[in-house]
Protein backbone atom coordinates (compact mmCIF):
# COMPACT_ATOMS: atom_id res chain seq x y z
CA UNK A 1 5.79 -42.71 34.76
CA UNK A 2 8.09 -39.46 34.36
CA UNK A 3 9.84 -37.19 37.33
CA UNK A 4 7.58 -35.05 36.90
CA UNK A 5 3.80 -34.63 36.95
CA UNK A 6 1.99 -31.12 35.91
CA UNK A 7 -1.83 -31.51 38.92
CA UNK A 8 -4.35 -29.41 37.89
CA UNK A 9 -7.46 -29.47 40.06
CA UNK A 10 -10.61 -28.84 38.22
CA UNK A 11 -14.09 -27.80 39.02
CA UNK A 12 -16.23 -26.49 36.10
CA UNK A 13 -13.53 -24.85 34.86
CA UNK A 14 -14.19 -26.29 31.10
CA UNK A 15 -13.87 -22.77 30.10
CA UNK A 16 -10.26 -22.09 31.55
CA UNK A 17 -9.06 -26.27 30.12
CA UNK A 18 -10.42 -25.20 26.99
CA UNK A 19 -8.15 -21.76 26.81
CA UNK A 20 -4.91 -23.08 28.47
CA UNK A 21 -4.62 -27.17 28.78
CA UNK A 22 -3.68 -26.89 25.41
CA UNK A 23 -0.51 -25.02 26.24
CA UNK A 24 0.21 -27.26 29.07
CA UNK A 25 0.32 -30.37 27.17
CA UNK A 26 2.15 -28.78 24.32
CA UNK A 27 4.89 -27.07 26.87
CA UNK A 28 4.65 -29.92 29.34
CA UNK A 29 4.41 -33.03 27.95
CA UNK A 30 8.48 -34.22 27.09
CA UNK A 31 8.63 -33.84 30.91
CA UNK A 32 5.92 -34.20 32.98
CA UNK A 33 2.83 -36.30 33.08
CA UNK A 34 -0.37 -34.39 33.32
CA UNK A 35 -3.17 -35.15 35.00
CA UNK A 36 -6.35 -33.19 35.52
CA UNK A 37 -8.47 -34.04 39.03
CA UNK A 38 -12.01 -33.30 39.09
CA UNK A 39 -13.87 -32.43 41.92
CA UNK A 40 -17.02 -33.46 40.17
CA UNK A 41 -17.38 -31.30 37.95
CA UNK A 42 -21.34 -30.68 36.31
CA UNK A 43 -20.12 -28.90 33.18
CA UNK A 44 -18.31 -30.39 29.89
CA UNK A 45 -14.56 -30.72 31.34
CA UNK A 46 -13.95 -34.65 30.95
CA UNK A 47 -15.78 -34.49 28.19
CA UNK A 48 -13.92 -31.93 26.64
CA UNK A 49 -10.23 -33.72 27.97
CA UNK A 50 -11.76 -36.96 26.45
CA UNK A 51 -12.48 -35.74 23.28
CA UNK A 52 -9.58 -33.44 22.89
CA UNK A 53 -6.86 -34.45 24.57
CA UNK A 54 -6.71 -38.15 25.59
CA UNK A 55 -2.79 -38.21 26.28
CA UNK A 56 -4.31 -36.39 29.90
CA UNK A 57 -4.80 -38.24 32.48
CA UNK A 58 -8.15 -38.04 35.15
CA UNK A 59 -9.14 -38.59 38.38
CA UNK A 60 -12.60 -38.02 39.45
CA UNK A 61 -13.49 -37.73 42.76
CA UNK A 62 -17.48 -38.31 43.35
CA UNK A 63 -18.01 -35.03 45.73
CA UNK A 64 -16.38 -31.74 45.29
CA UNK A 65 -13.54 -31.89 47.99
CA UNK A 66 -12.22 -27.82 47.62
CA UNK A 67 -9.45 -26.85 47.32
CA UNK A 68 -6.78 -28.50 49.72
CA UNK A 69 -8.29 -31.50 50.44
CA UNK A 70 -8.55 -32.22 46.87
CA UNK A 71 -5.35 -31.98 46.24
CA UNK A 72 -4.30 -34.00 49.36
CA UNK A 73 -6.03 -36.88 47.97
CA UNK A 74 -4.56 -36.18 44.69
CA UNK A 75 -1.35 -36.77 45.98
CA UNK A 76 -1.85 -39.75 47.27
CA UNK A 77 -3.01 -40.87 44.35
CA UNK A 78 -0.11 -39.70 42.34
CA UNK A 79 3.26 -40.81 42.92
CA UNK A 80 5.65 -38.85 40.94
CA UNK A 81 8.75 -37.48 42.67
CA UNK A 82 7.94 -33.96 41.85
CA UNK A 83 4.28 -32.92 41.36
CA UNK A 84 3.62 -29.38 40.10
CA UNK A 85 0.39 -27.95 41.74
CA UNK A 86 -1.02 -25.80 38.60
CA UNK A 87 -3.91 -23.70 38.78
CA UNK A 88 -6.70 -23.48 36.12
CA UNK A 89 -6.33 -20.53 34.80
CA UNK A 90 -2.72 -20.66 34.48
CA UNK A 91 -1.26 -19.95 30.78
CA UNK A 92 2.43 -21.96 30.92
CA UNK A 93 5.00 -20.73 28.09
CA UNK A 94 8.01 -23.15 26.37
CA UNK A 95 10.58 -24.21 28.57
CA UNK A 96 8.55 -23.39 32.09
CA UNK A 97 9.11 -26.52 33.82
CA UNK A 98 13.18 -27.15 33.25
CA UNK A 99 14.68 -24.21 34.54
CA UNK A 100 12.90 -24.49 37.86
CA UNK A 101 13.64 -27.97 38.10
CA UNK A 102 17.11 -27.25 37.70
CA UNK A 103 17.24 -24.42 40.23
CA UNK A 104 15.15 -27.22 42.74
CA UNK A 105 18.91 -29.30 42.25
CA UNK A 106 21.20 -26.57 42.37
CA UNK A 107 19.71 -25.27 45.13
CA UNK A 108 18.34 -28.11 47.45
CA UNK A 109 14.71 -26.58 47.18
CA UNK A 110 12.21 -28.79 48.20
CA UNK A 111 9.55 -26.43 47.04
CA UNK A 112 9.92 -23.56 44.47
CA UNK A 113 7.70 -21.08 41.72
CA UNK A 114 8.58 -19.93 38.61
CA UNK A 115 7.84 -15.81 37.55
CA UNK A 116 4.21 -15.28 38.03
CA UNK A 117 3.01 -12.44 35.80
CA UNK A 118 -0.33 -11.17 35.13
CA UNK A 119 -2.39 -12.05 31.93
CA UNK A 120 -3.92 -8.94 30.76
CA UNK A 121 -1.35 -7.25 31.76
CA UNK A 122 2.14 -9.17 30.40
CA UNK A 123 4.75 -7.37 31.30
CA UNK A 124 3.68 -6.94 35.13
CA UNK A 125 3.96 -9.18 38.04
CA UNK A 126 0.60 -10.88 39.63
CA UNK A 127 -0.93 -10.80 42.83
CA UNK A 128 -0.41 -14.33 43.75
CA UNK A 129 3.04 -14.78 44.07
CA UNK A 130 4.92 -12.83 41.70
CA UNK A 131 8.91 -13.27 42.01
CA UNK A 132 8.90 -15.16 45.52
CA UNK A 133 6.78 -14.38 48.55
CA UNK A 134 7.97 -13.56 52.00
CA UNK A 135 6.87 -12.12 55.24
CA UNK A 136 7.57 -9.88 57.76
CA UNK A 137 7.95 -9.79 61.63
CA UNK A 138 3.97 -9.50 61.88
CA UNK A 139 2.96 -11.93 59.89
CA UNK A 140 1.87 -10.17 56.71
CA UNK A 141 3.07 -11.58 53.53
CA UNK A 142 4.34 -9.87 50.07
CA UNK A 143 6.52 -10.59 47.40
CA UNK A 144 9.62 -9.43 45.41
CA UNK A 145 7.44 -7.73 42.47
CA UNK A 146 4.15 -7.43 44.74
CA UNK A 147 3.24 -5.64 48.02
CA UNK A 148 0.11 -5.19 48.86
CA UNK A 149 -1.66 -3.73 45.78
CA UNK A 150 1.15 -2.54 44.58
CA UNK A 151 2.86 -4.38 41.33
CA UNK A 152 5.98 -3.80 39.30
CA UNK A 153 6.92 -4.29 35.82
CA UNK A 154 9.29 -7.33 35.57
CA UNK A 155 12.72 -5.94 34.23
CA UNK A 156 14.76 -8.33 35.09
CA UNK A 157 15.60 -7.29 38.96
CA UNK A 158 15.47 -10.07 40.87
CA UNK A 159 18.38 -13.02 40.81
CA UNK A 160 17.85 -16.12 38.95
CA UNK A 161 17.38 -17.94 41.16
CA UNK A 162 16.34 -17.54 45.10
CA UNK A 163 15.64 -19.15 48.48
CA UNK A 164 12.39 -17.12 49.23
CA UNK A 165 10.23 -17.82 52.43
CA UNK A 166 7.05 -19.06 50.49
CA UNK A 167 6.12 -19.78 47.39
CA UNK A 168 2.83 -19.53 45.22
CA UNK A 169 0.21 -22.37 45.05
CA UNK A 170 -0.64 -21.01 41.41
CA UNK A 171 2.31 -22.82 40.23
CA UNK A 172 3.79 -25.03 42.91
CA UNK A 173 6.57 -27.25 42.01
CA UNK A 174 6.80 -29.35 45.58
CA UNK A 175 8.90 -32.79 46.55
CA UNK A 176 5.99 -35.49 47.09
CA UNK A 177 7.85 -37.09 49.96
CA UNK A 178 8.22 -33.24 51.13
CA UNK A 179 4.49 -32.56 50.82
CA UNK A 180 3.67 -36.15 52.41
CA UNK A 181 6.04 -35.21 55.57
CA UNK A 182 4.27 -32.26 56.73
CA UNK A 183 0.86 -33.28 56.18
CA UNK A 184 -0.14 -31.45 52.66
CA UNK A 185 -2.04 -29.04 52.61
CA UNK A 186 -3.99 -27.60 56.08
CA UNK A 187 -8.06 -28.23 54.98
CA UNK A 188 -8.89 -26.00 57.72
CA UNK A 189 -7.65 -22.87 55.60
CA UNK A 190 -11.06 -23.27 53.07
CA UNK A 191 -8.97 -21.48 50.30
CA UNK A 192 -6.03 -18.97 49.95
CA UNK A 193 -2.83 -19.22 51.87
CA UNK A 194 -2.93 -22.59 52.41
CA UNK A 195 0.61 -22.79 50.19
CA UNK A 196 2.24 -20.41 52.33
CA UNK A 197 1.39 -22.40 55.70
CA UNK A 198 2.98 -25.65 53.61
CA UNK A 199 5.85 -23.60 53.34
CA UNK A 200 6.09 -22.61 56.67
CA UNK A 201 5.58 -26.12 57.44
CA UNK A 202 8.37 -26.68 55.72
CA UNK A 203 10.69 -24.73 56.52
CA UNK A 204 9.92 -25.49 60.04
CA UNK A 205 11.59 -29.02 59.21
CA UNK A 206 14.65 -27.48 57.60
CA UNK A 207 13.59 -27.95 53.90
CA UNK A 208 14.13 -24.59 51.92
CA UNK A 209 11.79 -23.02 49.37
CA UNK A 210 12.90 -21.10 46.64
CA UNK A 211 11.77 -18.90 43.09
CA UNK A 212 13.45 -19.01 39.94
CA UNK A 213 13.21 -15.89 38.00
CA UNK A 214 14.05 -17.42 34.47
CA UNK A 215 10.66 -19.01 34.28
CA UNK A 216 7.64 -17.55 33.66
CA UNK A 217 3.91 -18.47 33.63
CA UNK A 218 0.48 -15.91 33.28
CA UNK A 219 -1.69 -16.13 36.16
CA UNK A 220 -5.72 -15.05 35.40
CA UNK A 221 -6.22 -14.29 38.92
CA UNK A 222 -10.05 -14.23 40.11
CA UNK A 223 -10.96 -17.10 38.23
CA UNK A 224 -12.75 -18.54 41.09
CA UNK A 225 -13.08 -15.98 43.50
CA UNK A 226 -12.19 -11.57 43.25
CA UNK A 227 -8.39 -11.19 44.76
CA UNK A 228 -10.37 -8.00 46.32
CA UNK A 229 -13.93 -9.22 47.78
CA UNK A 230 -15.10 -8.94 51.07
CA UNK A 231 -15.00 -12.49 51.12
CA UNK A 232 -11.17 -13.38 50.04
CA UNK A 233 -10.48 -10.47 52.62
CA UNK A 234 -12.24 -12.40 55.33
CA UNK A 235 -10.44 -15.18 54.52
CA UNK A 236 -6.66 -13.47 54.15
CA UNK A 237 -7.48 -12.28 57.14
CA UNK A 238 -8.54 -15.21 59.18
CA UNK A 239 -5.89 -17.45 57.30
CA UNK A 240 -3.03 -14.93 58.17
CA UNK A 241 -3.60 -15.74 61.88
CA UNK A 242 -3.86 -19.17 61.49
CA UNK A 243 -0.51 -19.11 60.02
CA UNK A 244 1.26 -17.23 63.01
CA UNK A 245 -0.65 -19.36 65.31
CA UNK A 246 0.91 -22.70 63.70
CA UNK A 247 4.01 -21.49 63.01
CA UNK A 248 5.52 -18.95 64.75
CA UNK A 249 8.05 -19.37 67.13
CA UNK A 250 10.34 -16.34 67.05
CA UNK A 251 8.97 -15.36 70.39
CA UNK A 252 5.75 -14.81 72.81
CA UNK A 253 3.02 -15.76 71.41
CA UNK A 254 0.56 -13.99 72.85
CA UNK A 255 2.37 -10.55 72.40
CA UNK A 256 2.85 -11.32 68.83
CA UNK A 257 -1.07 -11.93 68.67
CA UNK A 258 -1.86 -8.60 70.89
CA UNK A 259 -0.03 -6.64 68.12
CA UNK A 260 -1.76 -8.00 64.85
CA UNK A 261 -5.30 -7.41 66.87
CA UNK A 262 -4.22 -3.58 66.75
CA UNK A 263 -2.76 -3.71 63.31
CA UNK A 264 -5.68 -5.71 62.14
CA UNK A 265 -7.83 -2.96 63.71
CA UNK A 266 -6.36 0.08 62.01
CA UNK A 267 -6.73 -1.66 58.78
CA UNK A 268 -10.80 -2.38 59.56
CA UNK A 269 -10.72 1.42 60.40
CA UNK A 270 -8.61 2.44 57.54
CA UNK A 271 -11.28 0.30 55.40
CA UNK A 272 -13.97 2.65 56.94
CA UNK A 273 -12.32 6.42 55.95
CA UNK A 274 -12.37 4.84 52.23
CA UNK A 275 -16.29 3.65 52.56
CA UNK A 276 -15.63 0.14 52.66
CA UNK A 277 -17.61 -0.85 55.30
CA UNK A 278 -18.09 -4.58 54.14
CA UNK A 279 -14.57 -4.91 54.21
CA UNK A 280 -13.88 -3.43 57.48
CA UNK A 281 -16.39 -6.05 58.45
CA UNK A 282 -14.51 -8.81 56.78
CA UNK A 283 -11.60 -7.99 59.21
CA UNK A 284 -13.86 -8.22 62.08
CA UNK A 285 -15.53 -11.73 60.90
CA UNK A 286 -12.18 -13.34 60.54
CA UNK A 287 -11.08 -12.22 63.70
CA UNK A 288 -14.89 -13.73 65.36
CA UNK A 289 -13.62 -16.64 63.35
CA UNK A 290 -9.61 -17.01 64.64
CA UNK A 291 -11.13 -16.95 68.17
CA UNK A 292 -14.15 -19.91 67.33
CA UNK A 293 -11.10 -22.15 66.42
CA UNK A 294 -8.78 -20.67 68.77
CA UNK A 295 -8.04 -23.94 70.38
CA UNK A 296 -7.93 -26.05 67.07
CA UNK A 297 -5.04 -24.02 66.21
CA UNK A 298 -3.46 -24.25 69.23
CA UNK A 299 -3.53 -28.26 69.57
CA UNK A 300 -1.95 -27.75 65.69
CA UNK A 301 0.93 -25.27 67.20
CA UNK A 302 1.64 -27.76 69.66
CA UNK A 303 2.42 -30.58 67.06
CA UNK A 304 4.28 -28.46 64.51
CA UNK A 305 6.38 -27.27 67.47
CA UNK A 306 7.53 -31.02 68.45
CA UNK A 307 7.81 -31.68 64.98
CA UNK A 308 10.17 -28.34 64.73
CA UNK A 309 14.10 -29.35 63.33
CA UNK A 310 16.77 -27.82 61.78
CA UNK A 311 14.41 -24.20 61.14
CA UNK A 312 15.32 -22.48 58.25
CA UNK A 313 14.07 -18.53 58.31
CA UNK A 314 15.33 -17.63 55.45
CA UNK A 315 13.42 -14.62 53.34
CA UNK A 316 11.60 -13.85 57.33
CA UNK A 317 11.75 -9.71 57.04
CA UNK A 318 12.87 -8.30 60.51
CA UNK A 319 10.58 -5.21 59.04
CA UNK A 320 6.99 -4.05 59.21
CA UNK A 321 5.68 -3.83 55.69
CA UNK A 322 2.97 -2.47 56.68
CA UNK A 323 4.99 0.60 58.20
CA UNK A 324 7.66 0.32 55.16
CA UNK A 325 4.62 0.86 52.52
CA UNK A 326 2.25 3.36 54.36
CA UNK A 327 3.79 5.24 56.21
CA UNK A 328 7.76 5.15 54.05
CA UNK A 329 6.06 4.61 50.94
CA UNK A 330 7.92 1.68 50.09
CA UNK A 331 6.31 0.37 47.73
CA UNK A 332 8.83 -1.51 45.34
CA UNK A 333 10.93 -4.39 46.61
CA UNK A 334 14.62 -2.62 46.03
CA UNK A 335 13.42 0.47 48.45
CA UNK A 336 13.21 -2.21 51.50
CA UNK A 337 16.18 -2.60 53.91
CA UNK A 338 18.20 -5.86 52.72
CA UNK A 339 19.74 -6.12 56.06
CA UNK A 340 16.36 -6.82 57.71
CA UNK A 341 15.93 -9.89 55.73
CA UNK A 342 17.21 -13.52 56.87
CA UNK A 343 19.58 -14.12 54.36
């Protein structure tokens, strides 16, 4: 058994194995093991790892378990020290996996992402993660290369190598016995965001998360479900307060909570001017939804809050992006304040 092993979580995705597992065993293999999880899959994917590449190895589970469940069991099932948490429809290049390991040592990260760049468009930085996420005094979450709908070209701007506040779940290099302390992933989350609340979690315990600029991988994006659909806005939405509900503890609670309702609510309006209605409606569902499980998250608040030590919130923006973009037209990374963030 290596260091290392490259998870990629599968479900009918025979198409996306077929276009990019080659890559990952060719770029992959002198390092990492690589496995491939199934969450009972109907189409051709073992068939098509059987035939094709038998150095992978499987797991099948009998039922389709989503998203973060199915990788919590996959971790259990997998023991090595550092697991990489690969999406699908992730194209990796030579040398990915080295040069964030060795950042992970230099730096003490317990979690980190290399580069995350789009694949259509090469030379530009995707939506999910891009060069390190972080977030700001609200809650809302963006990254060095990405905020909001906004993307740059990567020219090399960002340092080598970073502690950031979150990092992407498209390419997740995490510490096993890091991911095993705080519980894994949350299941409650469905899908999206769940990697920046295992972050949180983190950092929560003193572990630091970082990005290292010097890798890169291509990121599909939409493979499963449209970055922009009502539906993955419902969800953002709703996910985004379960995260401050968890996990913050910069101050009152409730005021914090009082302030995203309005935010949240010029954004459903905003979604309105521009004809969006099912959109602005997608604000309003998660919201319906936050309150349903109100007390869920509360009981969870409680036990991340005795299980608080050593906090480390570092890449927290003092900010509101949401102010900095709209209203300053900030829309690149280097035009926000560096003193607001917690170095």
């Amino acid at each position: 058994m290596k260091k290392v092993a490259v998870v990629i979580l599968n479900w009918n995705g025979e198409k996306f194995l077929r276009q990019f597992l080659p890559g990952v065993v060719q770029h992959s293999k002198e390092l990492a093991d690589i496995w491939v999880v199934d969450n009972a899959s109907t189409d051709g994917s073992l068939a098509y790892i059987g035939a094709e590449h038998p150095e992978v190895l499987c797991h099948r589970f009998d039922v389709n378990h989503g998203f973060a469940r199915g990788y919590n069991l996959s971790v259990e099932h997998i023991r090595n020290e550092v697991l990489i948490l690969l999406n699908s429809d992730v194209e990796v290049t030579e040398n990915w996996i080295a040069p964030v390991l060795a950042c992970m040592e230099a730096s003490g990260f317990s979690a980190c992402q290399p580069c995350i760049r789009d694949f259509r468009q090469r030379d530009t930085f995707e939506y999910a993660g891009a060069a390190g996420g972080y977030i700001d005094k609200d809650g809302y979450v963006f990254c060095a290369g990405r905020i909001f709908n906004a993307f740059e070209k990567e020219e090399g701007q960002f340092s080598p190598c970073e502690e950031v506040f979150w990092a992407s779940g498209a390419a997740l290099f995490v510490r096993r016995s890091a991911y095993l302390e705080v519980g894994g992933f949350d299941e409650d989350f469905y899908a999206h965001m769940e990697e920046i609340d295992l972050c949180w979690r983190l950092k929560n315990r003193g572990y630091r998360v970082g990005a290292c600029r010097t890798a890169h991988v291509f990121h599909v994006g939409g493979g499963t479900l449209d970055r922009l659909s009502p539906f993955k806005t419902f969800l953002n939405f709703r996910n985004n307060l379960y995260l401050l509900v968890k996990n913050y503890q910069e101050g009152p609670l409730l005021g914090k909570m009082l302030r995203r309702q309005v935010l949240d609510g010029v954004a459903a309006l905003h979604f309105c001017t521009e004809g969006k209605f099912n959109y602005a409606w997608s604000v309003l569902k998660a919201h319906f939804s936050y309150y349903r499980h109100l007390g869920r998250c509360l009981k969870k608040r409680r036990a991340e809050q005795e299980a608080t030590h050593d906090r480390n919130i570092t890449g927290l923006y003092r900010g509101s992006i949401v102010r900095d973009f709209f209203l300053r037209k900030k829309v690149r990374f280097s035009l926000l304040d560096p003193s607001k963030f917690i170095r």
